[in-house]
C-alpha atoms as a PDB file:
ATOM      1  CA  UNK A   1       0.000   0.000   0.000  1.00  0.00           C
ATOM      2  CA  UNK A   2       1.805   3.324  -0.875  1.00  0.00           C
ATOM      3  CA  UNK A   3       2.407   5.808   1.345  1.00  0.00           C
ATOM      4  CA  UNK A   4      -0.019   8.371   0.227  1.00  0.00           C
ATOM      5  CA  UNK A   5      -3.071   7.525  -1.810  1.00  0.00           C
ATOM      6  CA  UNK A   6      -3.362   8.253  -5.554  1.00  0.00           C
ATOM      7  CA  UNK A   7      -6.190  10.100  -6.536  1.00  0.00           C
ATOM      8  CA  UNK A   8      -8.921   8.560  -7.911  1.00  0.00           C
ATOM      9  CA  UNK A   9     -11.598   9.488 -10.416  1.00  0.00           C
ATOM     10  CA  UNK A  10     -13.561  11.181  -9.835  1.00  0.00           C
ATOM     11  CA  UNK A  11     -11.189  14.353 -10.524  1.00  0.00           C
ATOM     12  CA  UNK A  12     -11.442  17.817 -10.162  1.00  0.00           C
ATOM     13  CA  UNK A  13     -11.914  19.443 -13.963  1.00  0.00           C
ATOM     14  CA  UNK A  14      -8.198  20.880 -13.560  1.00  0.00           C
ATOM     15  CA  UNK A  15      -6.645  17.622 -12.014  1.00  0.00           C
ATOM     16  CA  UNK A  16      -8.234  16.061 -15.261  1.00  0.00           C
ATOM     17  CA  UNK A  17      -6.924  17.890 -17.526  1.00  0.00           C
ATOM     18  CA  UNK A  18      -3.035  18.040 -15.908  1.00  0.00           C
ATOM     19  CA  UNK A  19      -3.388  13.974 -15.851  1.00  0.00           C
ATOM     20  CA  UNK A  20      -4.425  14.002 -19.208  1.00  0.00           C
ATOM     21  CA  UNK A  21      -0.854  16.441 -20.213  1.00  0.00           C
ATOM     22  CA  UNK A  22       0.849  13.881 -18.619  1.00  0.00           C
ATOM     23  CA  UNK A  23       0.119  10.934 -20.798  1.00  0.00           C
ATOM     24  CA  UNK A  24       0.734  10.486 -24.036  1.00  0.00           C
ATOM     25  CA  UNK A  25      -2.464  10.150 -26.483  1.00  0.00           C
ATOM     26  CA  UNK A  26      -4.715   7.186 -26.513  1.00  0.00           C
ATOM     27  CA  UNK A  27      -2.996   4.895 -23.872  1.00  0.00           C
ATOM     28  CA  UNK A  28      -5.527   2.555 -22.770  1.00  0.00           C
ATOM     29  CA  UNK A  29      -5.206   2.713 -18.664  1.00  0.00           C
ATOM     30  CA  UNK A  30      -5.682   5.095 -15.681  1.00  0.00           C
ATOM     31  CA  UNK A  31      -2.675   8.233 -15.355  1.00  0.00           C
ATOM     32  CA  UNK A  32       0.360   6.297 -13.763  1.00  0.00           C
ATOM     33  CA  UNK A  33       0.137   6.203 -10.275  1.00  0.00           C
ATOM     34  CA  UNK A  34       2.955   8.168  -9.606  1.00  0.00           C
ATOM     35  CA  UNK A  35       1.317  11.510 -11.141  1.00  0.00           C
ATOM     36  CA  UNK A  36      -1.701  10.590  -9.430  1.00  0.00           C
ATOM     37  CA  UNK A  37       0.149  11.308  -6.369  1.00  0.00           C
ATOM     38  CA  UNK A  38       2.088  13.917  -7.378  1.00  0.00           C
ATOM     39  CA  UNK A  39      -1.169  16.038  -7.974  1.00  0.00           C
ATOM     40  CA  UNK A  40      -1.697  15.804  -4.402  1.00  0.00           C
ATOM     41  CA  UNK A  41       0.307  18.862  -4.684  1.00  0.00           C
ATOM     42  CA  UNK A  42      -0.951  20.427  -8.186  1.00  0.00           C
ATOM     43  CA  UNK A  43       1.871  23.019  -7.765  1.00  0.00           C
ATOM     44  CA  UNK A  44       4.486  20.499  -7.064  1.00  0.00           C
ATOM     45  CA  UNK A  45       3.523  18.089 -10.289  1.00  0.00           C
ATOM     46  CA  UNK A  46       3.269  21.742 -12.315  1.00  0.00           C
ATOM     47  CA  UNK A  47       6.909  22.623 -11.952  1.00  0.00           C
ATOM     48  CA  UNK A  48       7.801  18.836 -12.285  1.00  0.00           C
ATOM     49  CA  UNK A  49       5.928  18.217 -15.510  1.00  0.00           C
ATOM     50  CA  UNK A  50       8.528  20.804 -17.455  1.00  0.00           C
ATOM     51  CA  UNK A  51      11.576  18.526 -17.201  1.00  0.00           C
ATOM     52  CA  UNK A  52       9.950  15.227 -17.292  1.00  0.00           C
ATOM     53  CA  UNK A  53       8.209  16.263 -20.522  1.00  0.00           C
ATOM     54  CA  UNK A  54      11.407  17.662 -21.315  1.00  0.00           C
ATOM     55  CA  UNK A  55      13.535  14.951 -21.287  1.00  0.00           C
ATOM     56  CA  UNK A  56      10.814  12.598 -22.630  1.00  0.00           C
ATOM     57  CA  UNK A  57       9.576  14.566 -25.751  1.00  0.00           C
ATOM     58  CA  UNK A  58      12.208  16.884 -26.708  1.00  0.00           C
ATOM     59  CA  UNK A  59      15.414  15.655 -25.403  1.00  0.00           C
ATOM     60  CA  UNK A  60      18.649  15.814 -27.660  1.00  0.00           C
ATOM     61  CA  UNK A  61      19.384  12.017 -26.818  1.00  0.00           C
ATOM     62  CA  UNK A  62      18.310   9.354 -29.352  1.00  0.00           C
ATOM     63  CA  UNK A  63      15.341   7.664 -27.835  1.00  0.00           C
ATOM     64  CA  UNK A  64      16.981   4.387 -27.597  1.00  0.00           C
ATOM     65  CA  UNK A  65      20.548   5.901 -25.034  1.00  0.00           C
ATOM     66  CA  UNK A  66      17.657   7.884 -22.888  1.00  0.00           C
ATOM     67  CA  UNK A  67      15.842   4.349 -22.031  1.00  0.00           C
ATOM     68  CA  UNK A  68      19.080   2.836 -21.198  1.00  0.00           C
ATOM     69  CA  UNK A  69      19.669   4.930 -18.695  1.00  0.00           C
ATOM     70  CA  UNK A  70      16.539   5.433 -17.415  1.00  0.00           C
ATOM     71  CA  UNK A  71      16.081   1.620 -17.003  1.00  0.00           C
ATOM     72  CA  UNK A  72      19.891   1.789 -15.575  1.00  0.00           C
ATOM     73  CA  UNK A  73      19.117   4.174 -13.121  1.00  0.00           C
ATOM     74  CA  UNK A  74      16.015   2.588 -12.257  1.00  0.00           C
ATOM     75  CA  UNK A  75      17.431  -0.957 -11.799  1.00  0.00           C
ATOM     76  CA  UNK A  76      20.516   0.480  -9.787  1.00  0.00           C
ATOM     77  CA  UNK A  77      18.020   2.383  -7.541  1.00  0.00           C
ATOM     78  CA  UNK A  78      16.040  -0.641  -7.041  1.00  0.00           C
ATOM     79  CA  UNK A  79      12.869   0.828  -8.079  1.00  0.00           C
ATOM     80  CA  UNK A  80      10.676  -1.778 -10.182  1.00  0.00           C
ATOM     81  CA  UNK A  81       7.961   0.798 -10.643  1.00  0.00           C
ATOM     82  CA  UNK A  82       9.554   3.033 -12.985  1.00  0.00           C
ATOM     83  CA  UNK A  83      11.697   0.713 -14.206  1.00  0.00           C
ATOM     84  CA  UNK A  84       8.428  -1.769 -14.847  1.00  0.00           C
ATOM     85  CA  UNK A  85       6.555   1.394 -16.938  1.00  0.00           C
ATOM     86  CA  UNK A  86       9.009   2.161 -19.049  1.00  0.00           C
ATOM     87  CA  UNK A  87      10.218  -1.586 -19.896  1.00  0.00           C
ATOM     88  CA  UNK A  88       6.541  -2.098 -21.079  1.00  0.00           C
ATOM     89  CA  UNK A  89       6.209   1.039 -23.090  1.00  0.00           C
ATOM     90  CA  UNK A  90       9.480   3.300 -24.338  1.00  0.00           C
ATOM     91  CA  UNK A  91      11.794   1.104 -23.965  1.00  0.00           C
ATOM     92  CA  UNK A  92      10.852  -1.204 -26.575  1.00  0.00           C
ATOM     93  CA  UNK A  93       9.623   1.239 -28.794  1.00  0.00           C
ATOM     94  CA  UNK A  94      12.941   2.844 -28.631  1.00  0.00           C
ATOM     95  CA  UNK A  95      14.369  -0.321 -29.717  1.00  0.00           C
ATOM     96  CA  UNK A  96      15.389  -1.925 -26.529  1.00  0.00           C
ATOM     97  CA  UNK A  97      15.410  -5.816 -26.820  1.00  0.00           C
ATOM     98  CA  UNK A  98      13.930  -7.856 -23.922  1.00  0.00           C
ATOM     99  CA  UNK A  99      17.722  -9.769 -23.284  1.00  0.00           C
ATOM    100  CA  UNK A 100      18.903  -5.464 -22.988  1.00  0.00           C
ATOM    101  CA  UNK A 101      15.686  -4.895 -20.839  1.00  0.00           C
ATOM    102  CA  UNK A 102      17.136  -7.211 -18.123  1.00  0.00           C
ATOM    103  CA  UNK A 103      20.908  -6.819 -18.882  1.00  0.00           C
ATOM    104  CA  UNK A 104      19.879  -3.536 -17.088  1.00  0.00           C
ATOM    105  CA  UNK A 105      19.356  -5.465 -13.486  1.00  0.00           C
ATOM    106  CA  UNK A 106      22.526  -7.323 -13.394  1.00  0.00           C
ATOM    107  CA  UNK A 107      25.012  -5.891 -11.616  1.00  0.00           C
ATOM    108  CA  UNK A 108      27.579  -5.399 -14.699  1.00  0.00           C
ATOM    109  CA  UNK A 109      25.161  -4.411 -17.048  1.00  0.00           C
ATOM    110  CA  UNK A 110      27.691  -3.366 -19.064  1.00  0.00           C
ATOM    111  CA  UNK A 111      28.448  -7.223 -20.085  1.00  0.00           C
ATOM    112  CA  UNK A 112      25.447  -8.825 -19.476  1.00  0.00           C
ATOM    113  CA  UNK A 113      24.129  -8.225 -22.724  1.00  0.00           C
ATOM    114  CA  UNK A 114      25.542  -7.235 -26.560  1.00  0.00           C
ATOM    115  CA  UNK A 115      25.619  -3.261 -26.348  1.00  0.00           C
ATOM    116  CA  UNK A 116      27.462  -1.367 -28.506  1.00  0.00           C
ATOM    117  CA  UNK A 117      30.891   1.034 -27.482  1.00  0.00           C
ATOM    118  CA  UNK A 118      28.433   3.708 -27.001  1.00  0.00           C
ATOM    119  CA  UNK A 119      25.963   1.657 -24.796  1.00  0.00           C
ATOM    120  CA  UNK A 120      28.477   0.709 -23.045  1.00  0.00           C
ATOM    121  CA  UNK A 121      29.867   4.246 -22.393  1.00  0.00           C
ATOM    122  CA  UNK A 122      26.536   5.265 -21.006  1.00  0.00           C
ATOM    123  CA  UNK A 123      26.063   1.709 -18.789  1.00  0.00           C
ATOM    124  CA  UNK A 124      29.796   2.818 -17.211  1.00  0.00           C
ATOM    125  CA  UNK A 125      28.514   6.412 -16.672  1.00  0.00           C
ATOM    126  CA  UNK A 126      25.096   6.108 -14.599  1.00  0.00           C
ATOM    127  CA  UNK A 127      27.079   3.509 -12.627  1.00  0.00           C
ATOM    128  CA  UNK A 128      30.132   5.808 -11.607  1.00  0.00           C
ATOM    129  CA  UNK A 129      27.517   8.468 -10.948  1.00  0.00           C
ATOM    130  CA  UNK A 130      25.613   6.140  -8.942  1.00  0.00           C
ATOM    131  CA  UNK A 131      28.023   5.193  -7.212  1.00  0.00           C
ATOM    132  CA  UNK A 132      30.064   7.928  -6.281  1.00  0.00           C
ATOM    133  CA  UNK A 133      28.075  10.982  -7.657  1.00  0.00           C
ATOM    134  CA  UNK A 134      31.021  11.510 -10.215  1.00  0.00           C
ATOM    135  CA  UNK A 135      32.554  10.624 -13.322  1.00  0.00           C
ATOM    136  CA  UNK A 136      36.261   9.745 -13.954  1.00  0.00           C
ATOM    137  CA  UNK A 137      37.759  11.403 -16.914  1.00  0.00           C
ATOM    138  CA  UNK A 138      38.023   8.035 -18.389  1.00  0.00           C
ATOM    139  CA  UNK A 139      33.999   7.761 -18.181  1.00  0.00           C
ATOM    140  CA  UNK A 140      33.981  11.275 -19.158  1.00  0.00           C
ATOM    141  CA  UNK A 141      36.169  10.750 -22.321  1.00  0.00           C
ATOM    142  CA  UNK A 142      34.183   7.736 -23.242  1.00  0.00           C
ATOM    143  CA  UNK A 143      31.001   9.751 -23.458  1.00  0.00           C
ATOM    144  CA  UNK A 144      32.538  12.863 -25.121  1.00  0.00           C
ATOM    145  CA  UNK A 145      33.138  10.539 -28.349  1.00  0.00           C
ATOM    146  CA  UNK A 146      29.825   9.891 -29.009  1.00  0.00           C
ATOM    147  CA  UNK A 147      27.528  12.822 -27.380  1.00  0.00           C
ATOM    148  CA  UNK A 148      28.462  16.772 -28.049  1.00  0.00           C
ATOM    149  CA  UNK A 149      27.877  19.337 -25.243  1.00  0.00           C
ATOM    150  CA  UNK A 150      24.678  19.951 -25.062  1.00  0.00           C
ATOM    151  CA  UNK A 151      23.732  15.924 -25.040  1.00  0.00           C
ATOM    152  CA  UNK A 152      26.247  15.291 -22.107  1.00  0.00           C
ATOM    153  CA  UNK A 153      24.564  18.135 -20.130  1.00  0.00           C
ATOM    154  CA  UNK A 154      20.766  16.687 -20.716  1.00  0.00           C
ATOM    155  CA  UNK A 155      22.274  13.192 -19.986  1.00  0.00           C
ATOM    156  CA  UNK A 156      23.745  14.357 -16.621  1.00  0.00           C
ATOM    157  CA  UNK A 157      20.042  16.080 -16.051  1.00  0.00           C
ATOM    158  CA  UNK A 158      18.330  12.189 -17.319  1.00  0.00           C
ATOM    159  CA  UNK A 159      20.109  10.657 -14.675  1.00  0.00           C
ATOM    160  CA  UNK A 160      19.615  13.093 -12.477  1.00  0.00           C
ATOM    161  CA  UNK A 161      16.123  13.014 -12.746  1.00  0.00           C
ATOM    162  CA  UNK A 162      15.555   9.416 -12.516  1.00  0.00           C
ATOM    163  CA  UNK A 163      17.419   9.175  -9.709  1.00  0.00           C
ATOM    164  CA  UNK A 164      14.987  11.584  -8.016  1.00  0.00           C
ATOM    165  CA  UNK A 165      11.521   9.680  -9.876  1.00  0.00           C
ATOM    166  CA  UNK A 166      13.202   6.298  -8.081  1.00  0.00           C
ATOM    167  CA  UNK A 167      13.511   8.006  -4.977  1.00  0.00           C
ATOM    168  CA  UNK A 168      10.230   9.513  -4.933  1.00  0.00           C
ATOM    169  CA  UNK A 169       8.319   6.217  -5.920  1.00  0.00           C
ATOM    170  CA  UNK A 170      10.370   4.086  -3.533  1.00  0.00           C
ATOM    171  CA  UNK A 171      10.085   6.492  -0.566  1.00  0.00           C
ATOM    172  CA  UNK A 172       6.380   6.038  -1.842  1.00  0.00           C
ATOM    173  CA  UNK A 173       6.227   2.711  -1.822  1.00  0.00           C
ATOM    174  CA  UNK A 174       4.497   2.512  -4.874  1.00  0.00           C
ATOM    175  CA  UNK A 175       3.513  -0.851  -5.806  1.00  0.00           C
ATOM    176  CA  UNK A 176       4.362  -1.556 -10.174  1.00  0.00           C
ATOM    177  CA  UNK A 177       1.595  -0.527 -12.398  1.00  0.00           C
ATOM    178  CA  UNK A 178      -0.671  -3.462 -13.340  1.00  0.00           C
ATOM    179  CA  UNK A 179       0.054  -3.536 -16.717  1.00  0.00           C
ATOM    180  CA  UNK A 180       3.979  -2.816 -16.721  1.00  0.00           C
ATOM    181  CA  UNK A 181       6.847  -5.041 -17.016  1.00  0.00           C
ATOM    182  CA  UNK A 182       7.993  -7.515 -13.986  1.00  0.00           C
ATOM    183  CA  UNK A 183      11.094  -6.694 -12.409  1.00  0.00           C
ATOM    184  CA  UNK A 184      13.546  -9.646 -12.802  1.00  0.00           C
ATOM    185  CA  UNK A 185      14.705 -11.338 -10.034  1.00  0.00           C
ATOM    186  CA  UNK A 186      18.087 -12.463  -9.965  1.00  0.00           C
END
């Protein structure tokens, strides 16, 4: 049982509509339960909405790198929620394979599973910034051969960010979306 209560149809005409900005176009379920929370606090979700759209619809990062490390940062945070919504919706429409999908959980992602040098560079990053909240030059490097400037700064912000979403649906205790993908066990 999470922590505090999603909302629940039904919602205010202003609630509806922000829920509505927050998913994408004809998806067939109810508003994930982790806006339904966060418009507890309309204000709060408001401000948040900006960079998560952000990063999701009009990031610099090709579609496939971003759900990499979002499912990275996910798995490394422990948090099946997020990591269960977007293995059952972006991430294979970005192209990630199911044997990537749970590469992502094992604890040298990096190896579990054929990435390419540019995978790999971003695997090595979210776990030295995971780890240690920095990057060695060597990581840095690495990145700087495949991304230019204004791509490394958005992918610092991705992680960033999904670090925080993990944090705020584990401290939540959100329990996985009904229709999103199973967290493997090891």
């Amino acid at each position: 049982m999470p922590r505090i209560e999603p909302l629940t149809p039904p919602y205010t005409a202003d609630v509806d509509r922000a829920l509505r900005r927050w998913m994408p176009p004809g998806v067939p379920h109810e508003p994930l339960a982790l806006f339904r929370v966060l418009h507890r606090n309309p204000d709060l979700a408001s401000r948040m909405f900006a960079l998560g759209a952000g990063l999701l619809g009009h990031g610099l990062l090709p579609a496939i790198d971003r759900e990499i490390v979002i499912a990275r940062v996910a798995a490394r945070s422990a948090c099946a929620y997020e990591w269960g919504v977007h293995a059952a919706t972006l991430a294979p429409q970005a192209g990630l394979s199911l044997e990537q999908l749970r590469a992502t959980t094992q604890p040298d992602a990096a190896v579990s599973a054929p990435w390419s040098p540019r995978h790999t560079a971003l695997l090595h990053a979210v776990d030295e910034l995971n780890d240690t909240t920095q990057l060695t030059q060597s990581a840095w490097d690495a990145l700087r051969m495949y991304y230019e400037e204004t791509q490394l700064l958005e992918l610092l912000v991705l992680i960033g960010w999904y670090r925080t979403i993990s944090c705020l649906a584990n401290g939540l205790l959100l329990e996985e979306e009904p229709w999103g993908a199973r967290f493997p066990t090891r």
